[in-house]
Protein backbone atom coordinates (compact mmCIF):
# COMPACT_ATOMS: atom_id res chain seq x y z
CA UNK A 1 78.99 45.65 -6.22
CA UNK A 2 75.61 46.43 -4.79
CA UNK A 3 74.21 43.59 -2.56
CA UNK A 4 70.38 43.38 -2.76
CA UNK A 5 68.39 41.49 0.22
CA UNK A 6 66.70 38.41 -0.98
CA UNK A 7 62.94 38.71 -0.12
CA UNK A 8 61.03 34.98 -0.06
CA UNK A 9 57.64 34.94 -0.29
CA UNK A 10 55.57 32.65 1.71
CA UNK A 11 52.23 31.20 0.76
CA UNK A 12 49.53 32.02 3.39
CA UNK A 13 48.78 28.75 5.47
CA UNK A 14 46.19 26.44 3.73
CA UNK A 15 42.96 27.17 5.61
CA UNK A 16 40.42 23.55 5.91
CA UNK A 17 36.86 23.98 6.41
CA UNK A 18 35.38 24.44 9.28
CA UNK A 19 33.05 22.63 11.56
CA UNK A 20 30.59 24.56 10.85
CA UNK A 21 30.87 25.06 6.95
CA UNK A 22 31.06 21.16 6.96
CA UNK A 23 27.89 21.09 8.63
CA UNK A 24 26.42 23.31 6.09
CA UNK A 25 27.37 21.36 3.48
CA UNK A 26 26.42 18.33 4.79
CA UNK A 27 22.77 20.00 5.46
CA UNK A 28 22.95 21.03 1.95
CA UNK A 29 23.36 17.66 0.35
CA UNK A 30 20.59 16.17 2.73
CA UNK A 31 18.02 18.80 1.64
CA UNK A 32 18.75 18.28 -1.61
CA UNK A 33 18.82 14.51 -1.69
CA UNK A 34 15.48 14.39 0.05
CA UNK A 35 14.01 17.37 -2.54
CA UNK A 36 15.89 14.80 -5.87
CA UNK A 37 14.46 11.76 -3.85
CA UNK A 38 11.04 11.27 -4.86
CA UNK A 39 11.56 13.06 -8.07
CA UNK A 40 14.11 10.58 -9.42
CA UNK A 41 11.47 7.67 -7.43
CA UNK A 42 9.02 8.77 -10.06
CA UNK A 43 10.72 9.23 -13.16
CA UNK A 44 12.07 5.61 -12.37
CA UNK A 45 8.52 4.40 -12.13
CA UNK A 46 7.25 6.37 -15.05
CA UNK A 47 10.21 4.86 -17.14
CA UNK A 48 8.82 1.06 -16.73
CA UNK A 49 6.29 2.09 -18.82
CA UNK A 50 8.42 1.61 -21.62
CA UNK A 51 8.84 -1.84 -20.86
CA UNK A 52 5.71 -2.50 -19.77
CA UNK A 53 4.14 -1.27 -23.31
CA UNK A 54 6.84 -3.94 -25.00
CA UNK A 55 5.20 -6.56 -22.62
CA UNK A 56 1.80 -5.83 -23.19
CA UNK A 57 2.31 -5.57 -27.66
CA UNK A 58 4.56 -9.06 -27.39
CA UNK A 59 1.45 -10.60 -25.46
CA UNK A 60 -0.42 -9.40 -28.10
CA UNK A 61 0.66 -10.07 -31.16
CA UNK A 62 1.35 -14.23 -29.99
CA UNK A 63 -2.68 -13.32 -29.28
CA UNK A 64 -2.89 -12.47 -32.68
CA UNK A 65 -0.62 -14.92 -34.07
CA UNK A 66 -2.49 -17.96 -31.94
CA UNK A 67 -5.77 -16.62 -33.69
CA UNK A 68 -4.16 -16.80 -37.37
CA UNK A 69 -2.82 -20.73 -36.84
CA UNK A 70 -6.62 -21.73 -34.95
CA UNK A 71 -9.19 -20.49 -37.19
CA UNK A 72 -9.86 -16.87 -35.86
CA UNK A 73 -10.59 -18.91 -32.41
CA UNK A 74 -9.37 -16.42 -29.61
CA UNK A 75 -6.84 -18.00 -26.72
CA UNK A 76 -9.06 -18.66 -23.80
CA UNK A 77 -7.96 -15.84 -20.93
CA UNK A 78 -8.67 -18.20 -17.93
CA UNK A 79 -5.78 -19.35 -16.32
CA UNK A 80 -6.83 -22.84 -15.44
CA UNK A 81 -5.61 -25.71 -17.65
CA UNK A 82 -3.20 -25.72 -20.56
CA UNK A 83 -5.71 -24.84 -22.98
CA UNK A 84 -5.77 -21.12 -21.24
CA UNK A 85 -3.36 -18.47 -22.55
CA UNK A 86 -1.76 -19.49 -19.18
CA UNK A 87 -2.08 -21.54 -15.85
CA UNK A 88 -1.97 -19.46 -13.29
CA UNK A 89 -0.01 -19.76 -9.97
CA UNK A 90 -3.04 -20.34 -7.95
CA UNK A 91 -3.89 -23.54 -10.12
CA UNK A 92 -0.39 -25.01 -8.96
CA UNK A 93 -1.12 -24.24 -5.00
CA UNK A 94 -3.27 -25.23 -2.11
CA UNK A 95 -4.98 -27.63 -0.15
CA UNK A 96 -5.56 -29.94 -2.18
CA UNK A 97 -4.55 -27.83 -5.02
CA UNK A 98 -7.60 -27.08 -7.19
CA UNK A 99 -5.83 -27.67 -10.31
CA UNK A 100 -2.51 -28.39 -10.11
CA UNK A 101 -2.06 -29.11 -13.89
CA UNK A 102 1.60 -28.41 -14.60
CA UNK A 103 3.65 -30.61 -16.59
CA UNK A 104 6.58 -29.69 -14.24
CA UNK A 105 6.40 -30.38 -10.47
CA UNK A 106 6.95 -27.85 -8.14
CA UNK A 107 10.16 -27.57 -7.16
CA UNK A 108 11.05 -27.24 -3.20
CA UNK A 109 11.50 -23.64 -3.07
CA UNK A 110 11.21 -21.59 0.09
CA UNK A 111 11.06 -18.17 -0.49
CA UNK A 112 7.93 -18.03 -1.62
CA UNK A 113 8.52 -15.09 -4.44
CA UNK A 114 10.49 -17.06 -5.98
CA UNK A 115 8.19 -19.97 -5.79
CA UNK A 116 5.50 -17.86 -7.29
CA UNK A 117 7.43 -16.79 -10.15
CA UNK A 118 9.07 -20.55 -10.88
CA UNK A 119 5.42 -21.04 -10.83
CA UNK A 120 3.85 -17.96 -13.21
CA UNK A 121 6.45 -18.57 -15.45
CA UNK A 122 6.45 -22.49 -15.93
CA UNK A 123 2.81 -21.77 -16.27
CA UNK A 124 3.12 -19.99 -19.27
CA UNK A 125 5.68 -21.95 -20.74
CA UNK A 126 2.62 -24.82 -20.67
CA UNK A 127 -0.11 -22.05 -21.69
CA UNK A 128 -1.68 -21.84 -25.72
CA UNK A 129 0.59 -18.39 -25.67
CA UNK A 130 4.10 -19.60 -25.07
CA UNK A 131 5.46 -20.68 -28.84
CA UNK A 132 3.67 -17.13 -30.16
CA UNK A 133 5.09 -15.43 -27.62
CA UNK A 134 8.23 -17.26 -26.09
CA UNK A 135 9.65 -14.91 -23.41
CA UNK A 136 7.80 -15.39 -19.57
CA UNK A 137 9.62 -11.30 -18.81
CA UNK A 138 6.33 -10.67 -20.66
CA UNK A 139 4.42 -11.72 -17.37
CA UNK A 140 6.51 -8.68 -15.07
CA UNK A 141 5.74 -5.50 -15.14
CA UNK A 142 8.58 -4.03 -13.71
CA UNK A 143 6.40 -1.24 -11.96
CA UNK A 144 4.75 -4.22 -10.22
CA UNK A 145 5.88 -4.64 -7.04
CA UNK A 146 3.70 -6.27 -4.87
CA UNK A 147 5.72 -9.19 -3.84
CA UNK A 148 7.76 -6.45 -1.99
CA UNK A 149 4.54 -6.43 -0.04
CA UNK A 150 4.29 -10.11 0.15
CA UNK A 151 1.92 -10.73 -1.91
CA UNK A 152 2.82 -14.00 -3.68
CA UNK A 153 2.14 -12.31 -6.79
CA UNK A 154 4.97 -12.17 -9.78
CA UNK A 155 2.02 -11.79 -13.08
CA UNK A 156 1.16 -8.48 -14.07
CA UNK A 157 -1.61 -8.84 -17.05
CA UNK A 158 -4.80 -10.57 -17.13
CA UNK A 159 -6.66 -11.25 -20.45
CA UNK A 160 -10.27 -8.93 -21.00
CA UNK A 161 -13.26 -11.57 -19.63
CA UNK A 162 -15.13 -10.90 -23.03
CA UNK A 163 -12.68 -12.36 -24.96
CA UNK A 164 -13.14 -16.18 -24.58
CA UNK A 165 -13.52 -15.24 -21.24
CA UNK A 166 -14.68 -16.30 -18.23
CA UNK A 167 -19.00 -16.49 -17.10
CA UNK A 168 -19.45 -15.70 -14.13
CA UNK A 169 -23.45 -15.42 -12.82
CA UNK A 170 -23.10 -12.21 -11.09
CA UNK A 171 -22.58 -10.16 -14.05
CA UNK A 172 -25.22 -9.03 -16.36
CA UNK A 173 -24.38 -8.07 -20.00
CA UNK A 174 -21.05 -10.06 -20.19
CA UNK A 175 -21.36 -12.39 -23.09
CA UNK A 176 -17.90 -13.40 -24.48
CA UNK A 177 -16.72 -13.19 -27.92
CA UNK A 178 -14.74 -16.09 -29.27
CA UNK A 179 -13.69 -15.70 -32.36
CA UNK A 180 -11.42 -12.72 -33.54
CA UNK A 181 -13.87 -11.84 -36.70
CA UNK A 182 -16.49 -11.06 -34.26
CA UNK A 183 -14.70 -8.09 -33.10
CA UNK A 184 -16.05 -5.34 -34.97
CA UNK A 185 -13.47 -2.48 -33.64
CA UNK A 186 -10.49 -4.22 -32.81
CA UNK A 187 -8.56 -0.81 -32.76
CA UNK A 188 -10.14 0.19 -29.69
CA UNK A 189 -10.83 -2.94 -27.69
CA UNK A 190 -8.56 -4.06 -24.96
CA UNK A 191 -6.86 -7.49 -24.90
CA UNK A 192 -4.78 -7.29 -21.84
CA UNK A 193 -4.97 -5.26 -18.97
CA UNK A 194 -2.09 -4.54 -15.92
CA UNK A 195 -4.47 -5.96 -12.93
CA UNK A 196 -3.69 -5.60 -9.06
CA UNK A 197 -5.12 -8.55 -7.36
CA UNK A 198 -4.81 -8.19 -4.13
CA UNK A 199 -5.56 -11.91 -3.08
CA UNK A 200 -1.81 -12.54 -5.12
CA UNK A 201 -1.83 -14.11 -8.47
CA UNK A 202 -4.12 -12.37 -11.31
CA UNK A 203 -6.83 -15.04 -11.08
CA UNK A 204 -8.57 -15.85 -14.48
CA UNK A 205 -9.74 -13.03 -17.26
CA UNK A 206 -10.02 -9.77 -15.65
CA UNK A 207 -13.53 -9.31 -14.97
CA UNK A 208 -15.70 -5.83 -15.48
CA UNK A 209 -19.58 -5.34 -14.70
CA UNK A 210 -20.87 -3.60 -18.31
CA UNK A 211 -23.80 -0.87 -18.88
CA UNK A 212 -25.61 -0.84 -21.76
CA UNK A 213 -24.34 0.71 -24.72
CA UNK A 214 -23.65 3.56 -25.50
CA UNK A 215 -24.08 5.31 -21.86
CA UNK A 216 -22.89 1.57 -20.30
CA UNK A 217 -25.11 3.10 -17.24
CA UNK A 218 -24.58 0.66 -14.38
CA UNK A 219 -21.27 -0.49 -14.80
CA UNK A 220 -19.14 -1.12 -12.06
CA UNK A 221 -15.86 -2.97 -11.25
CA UNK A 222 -15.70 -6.67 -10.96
CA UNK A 223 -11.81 -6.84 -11.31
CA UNK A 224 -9.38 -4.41 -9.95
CA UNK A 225 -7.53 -2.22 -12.37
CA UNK A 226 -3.73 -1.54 -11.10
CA UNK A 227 -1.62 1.85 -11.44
CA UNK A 228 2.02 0.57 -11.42
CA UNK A 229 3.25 3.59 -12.62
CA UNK A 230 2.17 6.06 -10.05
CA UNK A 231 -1.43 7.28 -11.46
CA UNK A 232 -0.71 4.78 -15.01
CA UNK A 233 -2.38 2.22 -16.60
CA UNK A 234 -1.18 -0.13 -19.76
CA UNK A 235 -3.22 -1.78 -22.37
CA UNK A 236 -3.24 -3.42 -25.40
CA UNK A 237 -5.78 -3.81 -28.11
CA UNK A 238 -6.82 -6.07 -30.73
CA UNK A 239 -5.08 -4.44 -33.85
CA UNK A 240 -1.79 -4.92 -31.98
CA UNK A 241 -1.03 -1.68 -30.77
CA UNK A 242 -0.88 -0.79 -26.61
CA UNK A 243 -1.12 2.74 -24.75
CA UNK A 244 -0.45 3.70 -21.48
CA UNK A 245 -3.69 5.64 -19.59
CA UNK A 246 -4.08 7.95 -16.66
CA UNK A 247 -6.14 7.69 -14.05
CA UNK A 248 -8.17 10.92 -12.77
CA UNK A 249 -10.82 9.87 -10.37
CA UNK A 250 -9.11 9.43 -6.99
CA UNK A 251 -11.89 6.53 -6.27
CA UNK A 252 -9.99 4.69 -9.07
CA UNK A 253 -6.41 5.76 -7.60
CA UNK A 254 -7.47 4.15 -3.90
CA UNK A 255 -8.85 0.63 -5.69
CA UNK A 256 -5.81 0.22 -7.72
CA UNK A 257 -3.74 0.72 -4.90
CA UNK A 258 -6.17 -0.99 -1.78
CA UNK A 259 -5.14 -4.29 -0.39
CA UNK A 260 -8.28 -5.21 0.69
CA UNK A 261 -9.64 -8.42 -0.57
CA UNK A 262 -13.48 -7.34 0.77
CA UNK A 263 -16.22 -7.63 -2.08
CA UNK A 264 -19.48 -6.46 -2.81
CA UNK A 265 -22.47 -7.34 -4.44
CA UNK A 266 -22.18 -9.36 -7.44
CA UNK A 267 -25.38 -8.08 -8.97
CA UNK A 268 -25.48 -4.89 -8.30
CA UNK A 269 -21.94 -3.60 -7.21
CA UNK A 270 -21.38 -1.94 -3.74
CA UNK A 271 -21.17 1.55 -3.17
CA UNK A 272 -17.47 3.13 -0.79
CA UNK A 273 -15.42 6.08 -0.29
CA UNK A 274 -12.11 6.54 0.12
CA UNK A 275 -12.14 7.47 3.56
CA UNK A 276 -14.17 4.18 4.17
CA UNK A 277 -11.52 1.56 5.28
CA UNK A 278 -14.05 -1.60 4.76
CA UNK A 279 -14.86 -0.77 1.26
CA UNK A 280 -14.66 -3.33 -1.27
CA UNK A 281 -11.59 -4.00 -3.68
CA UNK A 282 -14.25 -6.21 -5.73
CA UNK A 283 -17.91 -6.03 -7.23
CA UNK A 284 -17.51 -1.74 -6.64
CA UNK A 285 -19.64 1.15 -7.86
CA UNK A 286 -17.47 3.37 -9.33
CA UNK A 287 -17.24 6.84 -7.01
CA UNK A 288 -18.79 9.42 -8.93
CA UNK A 289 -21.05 6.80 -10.81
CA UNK A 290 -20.17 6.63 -14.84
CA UNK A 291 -22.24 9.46 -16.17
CA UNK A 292 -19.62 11.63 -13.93
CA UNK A 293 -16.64 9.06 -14.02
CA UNK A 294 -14.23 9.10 -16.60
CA UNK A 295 -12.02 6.14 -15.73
CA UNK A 296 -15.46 3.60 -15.47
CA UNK A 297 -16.08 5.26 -19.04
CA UNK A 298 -12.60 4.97 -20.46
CA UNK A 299 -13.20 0.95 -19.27
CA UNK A 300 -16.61 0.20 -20.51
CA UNK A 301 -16.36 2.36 -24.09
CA UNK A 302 -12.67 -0.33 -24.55
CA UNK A 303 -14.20 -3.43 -22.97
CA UNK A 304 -14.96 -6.09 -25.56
CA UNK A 305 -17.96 -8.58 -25.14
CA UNK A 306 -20.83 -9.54 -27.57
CA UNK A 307 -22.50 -6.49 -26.25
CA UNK A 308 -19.76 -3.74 -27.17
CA UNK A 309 -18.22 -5.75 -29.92
């Protein structure tokens, strides 16, 4: 009988990483974290314009809707008493509180975010809006975030000042339309707008300085627009519909995003750059004026008032 010799083969020893290819790894993943980082940062913020859209059509159709039950008579878009579309936080605050017309009291609340939103949102609930439109997530855009900033600040829209609007005596050209027939081109005239008020809440209809049709030379900004979705805009119009618009001019980029609460002349506007830190967030000429400024343009050519109807 032959005898054969067993041979057993042995695996190799397992072999970890080493310090070093850890390290490389590790590096790896940072790198490509920080590349992913921003990227993902912006497609979040571009993606609340989705909801933001949804917000600005709901606010407009109860617009609509208040309009068919009153006559054609347009919601007022101050934000004073309860015959406004809303009260706004600011008319529930201070000392003595300038309004303070809520059905509600205020509830002791200390964070003051919260406070601001019991507020906005109770405020709407008690606005000419609330049965057409009965959801106060309307008010939030969630690309708004300027109560990270501490701004007491939780409303992101503001109704067009030549809609039953506020008059202010600054302006010139702003006369405000109050019934819905006397809109001649609803399809491409704003209702709402997404405003950045730096002061905090959106305070009253969202003001604009108008040129003469159909150059609107002279116009300037009254009210801050807002671009909660990086270099994005929302709107809505009066046949229901909203869009979302980019910014180009880089003047209209710093205003949306400025804190400053400096102004400038209400008659005639006041003239900054960028670079200048004390230029004004309201009453500003728009930087290239409008014959050269396509944002000012895109504003005046949608802004409704007896004047651009």
């Amino acid at each position: 009988m032959n005898n054969f010799n067993t041979v057993t083969a042995t695996s190799a020893p397992r072999r970890g990483f080493t310090l070093i290819e850890l390290l490389i790894v590790i590096t790896i993943i940072a790198i490509l974290a920080a590349l992913l980082g921003p990227a993902l940062a912006a497609a979040k913020k571009h993606a609340t314009i989705a909801t933001c859209l949804s917000n600005q059509k709901q606010l407009t159709l109860g617009w609509q809707l208040y309009a068919d039950d009153n006559h054609g008579l347009l919601a007022s878009t101050q934000c004073k008493t309860k015959k406004d579309w809303r009260i706004g936080a600011q008319a529930t605050g201070g000392t003595p509180p300038p309004w303070n017309s809520l059905n509600v009291p205020v509830p002791s609340i200390t964070d003051p975010i919260a406070k601001v939103k019991w507020e906005t949102e109770e405020g709407y609930r008690e606005g000419v809006l609330f049965s057409y439109a009965p959801n106060v997530d309307v008010l939030h855009c969630p690309g708004d975030n300027r109560w990270e900033a501490n701004e007491d600040a939780w409303d992101s829209y503001s109704g067009m000042q030549g809609l039953n609007g506020e008059v202010l005596g600054g302006e010139k050209h702003i006369i405000p339309l109050t019934k819905e027939s006397q809109i001649a081109h609803p399809a491409d005239r704003f209702v709402f707008i997404e405003e950045m008020d730096s002061r905090g809440d959106n305070i009253n209809s969202w003001d604009f300085n108008i040129g003469p049709a159909p150059q609107f030379n002279g116009s300037f900004w009254v009210d801050s627009p807002a671009a909660y979705h990086i270099d994005s805009s929302t709107f809505s119009f009066g046949d229901g519909h909203a869009e979302s618009h980019r910014w180009l001019m880089p003047d209209t980029l710093f205003l949306a995003r400025s804190t400053e609460d400096s102004k400038g002349s209400s008659s005639t506007g006041t003239a900054a750059t960028p670079a200048d830190e004390s230029n004004p967030k309201f009453y500003r000429k728009p930087t290239p004026d409008i014959v050269h400024n396509v944002d000012v343009t895109y504003i005046a050519t949608h802004f409704p008032c007896a004047e651009n109807p």
